[in-house]
Protein backbone atom coordinates (compact mmCIF):
# COMPACT_ATOMS: atom_id res chain seq x y z
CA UNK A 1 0.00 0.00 0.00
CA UNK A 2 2.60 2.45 0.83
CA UNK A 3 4.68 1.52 -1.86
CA UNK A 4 1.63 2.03 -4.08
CA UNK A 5 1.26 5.75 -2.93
CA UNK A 6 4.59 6.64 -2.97
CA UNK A 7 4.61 5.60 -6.87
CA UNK A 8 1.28 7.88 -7.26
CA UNK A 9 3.28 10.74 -5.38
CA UNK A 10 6.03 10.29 -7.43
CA UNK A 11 3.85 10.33 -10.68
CA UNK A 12 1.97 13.59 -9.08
CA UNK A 13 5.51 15.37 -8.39
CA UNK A 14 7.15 14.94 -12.10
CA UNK A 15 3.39 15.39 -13.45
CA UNK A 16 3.56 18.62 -11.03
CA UNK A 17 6.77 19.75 -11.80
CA UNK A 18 6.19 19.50 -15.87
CA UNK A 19 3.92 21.72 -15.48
CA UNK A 20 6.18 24.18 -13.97
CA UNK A 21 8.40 23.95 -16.59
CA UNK A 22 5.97 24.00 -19.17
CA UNK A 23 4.90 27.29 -17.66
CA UNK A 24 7.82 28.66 -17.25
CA UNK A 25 8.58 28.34 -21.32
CA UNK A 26 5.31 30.09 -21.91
CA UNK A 27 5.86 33.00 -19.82
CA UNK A 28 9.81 33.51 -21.56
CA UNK A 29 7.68 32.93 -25.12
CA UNK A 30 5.03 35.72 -24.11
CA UNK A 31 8.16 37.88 -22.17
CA UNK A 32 10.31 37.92 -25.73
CA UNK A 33 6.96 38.85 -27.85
CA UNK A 34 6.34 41.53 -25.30
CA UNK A 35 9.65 42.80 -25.53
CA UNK A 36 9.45 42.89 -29.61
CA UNK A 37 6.39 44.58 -29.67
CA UNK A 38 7.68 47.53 -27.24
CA UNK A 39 10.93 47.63 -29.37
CA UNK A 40 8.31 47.95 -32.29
CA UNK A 41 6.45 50.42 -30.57
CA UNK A 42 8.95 52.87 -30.17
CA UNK A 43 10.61 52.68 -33.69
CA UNK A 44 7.48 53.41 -34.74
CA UNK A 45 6.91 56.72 -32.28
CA UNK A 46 10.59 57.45 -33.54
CA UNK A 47 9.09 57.08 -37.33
CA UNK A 48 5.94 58.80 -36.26
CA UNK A 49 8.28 61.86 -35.08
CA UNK A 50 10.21 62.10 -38.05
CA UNK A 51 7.16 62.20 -40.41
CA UNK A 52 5.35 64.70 -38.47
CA UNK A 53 9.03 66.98 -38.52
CA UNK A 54 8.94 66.15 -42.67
CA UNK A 55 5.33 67.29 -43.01
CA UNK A 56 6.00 70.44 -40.53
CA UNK A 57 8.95 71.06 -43.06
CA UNK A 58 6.87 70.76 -46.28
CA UNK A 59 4.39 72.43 -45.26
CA UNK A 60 6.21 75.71 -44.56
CA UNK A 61 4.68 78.83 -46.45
CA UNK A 62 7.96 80.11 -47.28
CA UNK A 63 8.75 76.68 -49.06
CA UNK A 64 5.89 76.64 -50.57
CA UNK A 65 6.20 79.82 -52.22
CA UNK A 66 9.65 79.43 -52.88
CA UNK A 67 8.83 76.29 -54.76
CA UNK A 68 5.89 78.55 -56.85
CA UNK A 69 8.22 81.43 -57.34
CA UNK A 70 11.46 78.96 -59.08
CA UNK A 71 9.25 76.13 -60.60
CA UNK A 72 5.83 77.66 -61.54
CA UNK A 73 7.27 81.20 -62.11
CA UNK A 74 4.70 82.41 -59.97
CA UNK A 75 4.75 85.82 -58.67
CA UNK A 76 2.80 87.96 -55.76
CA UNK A 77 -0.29 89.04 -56.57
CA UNK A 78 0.16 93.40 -56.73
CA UNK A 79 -2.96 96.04 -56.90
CA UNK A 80 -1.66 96.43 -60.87
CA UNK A 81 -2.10 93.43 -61.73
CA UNK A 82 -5.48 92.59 -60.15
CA UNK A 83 -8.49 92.70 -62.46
CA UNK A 84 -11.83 93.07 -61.05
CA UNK A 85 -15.16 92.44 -62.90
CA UNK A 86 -18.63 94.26 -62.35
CA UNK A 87 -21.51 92.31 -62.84
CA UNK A 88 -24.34 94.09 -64.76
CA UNK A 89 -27.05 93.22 -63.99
């Protein structure tokens, strides 16, 4: 009898104790994808800074006129050069 339920102890313990271990692989799994997806995280707050200091860049009025002036050959609108039309009515 005792011999018995020492074998059924034994079987409980190494049952027990794969558990453990099984557990404990999980948890370093889960641990490593944590620690990707926060390293993910932030290059992608680092990327999300950069993009909004681009479009802050592009964006700038004086660019964009520069841009008008040397590619479009734009030039400032002047009080000669504006025409103004009169509806008759």
């Amino acid at each position: 009898m005792t011999g018995r339920l020492n074998v059924l102890l034994t079987a409980l313990l190494v049952g027990c104790a794969l558990s453990l271990v099984n557990a404990q692989y999980q948890a370093r799994q889960l641990f490593i994808e944590l620690e990707r997806a926060q390293s993910l995280t932030r290059q992608l707050d680092i990327e999300w800074a950069q993009l909004q200091l681009d479009q802050s860049t592009l964006g700038k009025n004086s660019r964009i006129e520069a841009i008008a002036r040397r590619d479009l050959n734009m030039v400032a609108l002047t009080p000669d050069r504006t025409q103004y039309m009169e509806g008759g009515k």
